[in-house]
N, C-alpha and C. Protein backbone atom coordinates (compact mmCIF):
# COMPACT_ATOMS: atom_id res chain seq x y z
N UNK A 1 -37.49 3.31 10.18
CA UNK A 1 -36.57 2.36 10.75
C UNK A 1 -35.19 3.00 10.85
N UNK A 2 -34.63 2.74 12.03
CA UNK A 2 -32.90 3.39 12.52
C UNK A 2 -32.01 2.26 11.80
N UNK A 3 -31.20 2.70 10.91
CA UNK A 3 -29.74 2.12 10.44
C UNK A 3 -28.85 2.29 11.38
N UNK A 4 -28.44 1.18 11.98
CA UNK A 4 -27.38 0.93 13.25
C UNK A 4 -26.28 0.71 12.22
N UNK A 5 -25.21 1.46 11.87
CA UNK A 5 -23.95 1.33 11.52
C UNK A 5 -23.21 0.33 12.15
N UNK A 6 -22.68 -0.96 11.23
CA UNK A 6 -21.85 -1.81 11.50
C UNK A 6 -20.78 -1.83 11.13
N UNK A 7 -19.77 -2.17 12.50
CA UNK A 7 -18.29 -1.66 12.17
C UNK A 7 -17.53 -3.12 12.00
N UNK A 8 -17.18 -3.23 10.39
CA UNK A 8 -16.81 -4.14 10.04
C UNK A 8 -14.97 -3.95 10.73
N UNK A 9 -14.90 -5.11 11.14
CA UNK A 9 -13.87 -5.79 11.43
C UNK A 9 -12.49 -6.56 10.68
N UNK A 10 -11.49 -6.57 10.71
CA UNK A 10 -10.92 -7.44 9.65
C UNK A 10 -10.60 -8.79 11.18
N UNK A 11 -10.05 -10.16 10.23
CA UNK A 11 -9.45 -10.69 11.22
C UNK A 11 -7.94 -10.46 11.31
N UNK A 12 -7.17 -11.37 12.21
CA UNK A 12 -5.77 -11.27 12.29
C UNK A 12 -5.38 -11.84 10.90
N UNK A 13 -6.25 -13.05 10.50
CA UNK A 13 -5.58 -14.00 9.40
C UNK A 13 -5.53 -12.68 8.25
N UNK A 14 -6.12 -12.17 7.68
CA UNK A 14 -6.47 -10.54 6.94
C UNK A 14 -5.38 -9.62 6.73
N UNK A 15 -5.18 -9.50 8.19
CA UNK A 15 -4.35 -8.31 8.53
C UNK A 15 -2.98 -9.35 8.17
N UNK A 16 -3.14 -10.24 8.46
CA UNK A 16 -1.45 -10.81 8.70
C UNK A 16 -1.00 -11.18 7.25
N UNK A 17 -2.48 -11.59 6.68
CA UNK A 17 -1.79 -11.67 4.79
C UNK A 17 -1.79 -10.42 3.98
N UNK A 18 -2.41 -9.54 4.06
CA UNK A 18 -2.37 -8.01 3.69
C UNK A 18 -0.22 -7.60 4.33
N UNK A 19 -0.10 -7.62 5.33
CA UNK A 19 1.18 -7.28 5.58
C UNK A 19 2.50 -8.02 4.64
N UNK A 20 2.21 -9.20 4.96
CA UNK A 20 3.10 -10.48 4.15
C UNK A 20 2.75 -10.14 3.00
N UNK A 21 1.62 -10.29 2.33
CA UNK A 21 2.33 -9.69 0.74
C UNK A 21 2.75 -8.25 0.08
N UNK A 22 2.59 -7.37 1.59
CA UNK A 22 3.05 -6.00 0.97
C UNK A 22 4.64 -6.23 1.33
N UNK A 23 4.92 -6.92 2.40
CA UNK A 23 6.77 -7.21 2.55
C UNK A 23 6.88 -7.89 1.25
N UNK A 24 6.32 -8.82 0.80
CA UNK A 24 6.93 -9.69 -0.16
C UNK A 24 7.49 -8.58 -1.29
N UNK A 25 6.31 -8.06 -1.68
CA UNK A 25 6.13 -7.42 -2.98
C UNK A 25 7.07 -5.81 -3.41
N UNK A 26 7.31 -5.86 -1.98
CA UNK A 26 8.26 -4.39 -1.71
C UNK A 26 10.00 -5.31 -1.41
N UNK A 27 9.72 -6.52 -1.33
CA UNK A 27 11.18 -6.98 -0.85
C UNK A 27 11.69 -7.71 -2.25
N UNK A 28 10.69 -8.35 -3.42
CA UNK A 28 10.81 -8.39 -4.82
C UNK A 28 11.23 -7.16 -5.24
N UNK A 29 10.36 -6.20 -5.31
CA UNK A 29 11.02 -5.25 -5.81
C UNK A 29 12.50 -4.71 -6.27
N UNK A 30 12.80 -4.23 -4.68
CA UNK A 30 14.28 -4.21 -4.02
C UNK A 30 15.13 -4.81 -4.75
N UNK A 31 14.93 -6.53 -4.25
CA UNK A 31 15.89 -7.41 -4.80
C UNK A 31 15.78 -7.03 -6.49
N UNK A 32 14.83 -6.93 -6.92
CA UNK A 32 14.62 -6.87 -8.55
C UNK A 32 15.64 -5.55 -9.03
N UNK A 33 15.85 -4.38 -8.47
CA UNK A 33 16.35 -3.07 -8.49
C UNK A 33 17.70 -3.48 -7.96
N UNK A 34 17.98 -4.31 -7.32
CA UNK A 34 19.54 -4.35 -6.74
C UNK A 34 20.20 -4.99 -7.57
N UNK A 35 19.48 -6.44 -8.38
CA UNK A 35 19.93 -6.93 -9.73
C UNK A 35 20.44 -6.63 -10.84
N UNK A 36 19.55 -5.56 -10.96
CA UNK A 36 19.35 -4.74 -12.84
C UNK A 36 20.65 -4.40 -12.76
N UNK A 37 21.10 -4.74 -14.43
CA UNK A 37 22.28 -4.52 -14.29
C UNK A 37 22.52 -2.64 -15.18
N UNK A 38 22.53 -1.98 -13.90
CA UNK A 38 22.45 -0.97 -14.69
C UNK A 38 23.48 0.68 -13.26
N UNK A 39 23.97 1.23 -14.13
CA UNK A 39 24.40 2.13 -13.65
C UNK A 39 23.84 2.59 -11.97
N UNK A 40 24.31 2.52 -10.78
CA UNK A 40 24.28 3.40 -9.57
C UNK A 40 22.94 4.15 -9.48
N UNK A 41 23.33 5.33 -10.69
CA UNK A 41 22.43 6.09 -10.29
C UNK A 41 21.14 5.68 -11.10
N UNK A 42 20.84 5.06 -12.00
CA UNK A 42 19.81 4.40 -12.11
C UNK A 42 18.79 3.94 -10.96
N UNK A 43 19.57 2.75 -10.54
CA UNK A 43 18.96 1.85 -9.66
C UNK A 43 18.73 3.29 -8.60
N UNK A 44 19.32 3.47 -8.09
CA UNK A 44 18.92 4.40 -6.95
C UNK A 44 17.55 5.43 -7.48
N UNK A 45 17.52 5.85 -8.79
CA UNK A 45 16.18 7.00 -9.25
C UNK A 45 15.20 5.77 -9.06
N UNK A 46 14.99 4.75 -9.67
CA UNK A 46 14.30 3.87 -9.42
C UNK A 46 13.81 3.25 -7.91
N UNK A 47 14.92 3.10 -7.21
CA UNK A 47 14.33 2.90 -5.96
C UNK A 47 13.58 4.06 -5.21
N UNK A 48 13.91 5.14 -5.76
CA UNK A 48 13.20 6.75 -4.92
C UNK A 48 11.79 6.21 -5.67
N UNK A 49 11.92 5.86 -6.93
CA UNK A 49 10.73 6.09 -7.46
C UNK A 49 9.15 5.38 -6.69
N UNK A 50 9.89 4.07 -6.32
CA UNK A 50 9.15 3.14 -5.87
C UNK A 50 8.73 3.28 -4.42
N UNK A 51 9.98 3.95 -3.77
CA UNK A 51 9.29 4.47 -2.07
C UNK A 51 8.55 5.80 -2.31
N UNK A 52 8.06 6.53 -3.51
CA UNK A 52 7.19 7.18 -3.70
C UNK A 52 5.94 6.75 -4.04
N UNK A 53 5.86 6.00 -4.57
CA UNK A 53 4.71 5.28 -5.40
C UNK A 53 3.92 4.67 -3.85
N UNK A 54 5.02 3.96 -2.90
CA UNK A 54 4.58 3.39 -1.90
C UNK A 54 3.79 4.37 -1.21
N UNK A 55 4.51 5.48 -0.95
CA UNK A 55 3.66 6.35 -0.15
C UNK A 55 2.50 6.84 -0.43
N UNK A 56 2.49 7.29 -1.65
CA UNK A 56 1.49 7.90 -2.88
C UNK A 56 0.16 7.02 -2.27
N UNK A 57 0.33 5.37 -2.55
CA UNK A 57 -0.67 4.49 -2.36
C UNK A 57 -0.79 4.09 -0.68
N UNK A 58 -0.54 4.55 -0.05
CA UNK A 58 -1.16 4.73 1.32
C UNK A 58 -1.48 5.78 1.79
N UNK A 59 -1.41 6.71 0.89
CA UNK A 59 -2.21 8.49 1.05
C UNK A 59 -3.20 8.24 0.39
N UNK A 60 -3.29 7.31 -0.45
CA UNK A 60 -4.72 7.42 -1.76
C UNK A 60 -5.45 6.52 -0.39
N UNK A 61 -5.32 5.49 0.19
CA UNK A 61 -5.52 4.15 0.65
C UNK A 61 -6.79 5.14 1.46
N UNK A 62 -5.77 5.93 2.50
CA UNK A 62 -6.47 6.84 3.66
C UNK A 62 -7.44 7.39 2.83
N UNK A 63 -6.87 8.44 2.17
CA UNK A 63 -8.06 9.14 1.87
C UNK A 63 -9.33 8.75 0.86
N UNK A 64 -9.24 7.62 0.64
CA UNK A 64 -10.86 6.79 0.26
C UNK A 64 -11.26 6.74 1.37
N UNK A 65 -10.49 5.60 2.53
CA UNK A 65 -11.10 5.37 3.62
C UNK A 65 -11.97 6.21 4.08
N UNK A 66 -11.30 7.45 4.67
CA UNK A 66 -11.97 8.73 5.08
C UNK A 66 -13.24 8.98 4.57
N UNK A 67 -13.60 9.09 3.23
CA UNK A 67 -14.42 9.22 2.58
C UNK A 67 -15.54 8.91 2.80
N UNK A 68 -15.00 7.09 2.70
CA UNK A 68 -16.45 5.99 2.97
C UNK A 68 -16.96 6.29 4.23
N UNK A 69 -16.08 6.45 4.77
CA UNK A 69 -16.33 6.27 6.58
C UNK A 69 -17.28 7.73 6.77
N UNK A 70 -17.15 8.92 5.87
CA UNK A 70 -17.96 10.11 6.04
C UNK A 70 -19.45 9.94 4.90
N UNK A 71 -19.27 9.03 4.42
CA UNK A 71 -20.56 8.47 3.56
C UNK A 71 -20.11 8.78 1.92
N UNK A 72 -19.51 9.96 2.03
CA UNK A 72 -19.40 10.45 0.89
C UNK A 72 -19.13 9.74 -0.41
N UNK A 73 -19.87 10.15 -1.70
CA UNK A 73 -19.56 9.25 -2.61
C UNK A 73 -18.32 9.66 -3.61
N UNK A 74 -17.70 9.18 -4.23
CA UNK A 74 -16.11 9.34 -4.50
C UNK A 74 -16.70 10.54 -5.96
């Protein structure tokens, strides 16, 4: 028997709450880091820290994806 690969889909509702809570959660942040009451350069190592972390986790994100999508097991 042939395995017809099915290409799962997300919907808009998906996509549109996946976006909204990554703004939320990156715009908490922010505000949370602009608060702290703490020295300039603090807040600023901290905010590098966090637009790293961001990136970090949408390089990890891809490269699972990639993975699954080549069968491969992790």
């Amino acid at each position: 028997m042939i395995d017809t690969p099915v290409k799962q889909q997300n919907t808009a509702a998906f996509y549109g709450q996946a976006v909204a809570s990554f703004a939320v959660a990156l715009a908490a942040t922010a505000i949370g880091i602009f608060q702290l009451e703490a020295d300039p350069w603090v807040r600023a190592f901290l905010g590098i820290a966090v637009l790293y972390l961001v990136t970090s986790a949408f390089t990890l994100a891809k490269v699972i994806r990639d993975r699954q999508e080549l069968g491969q097991k992790l």
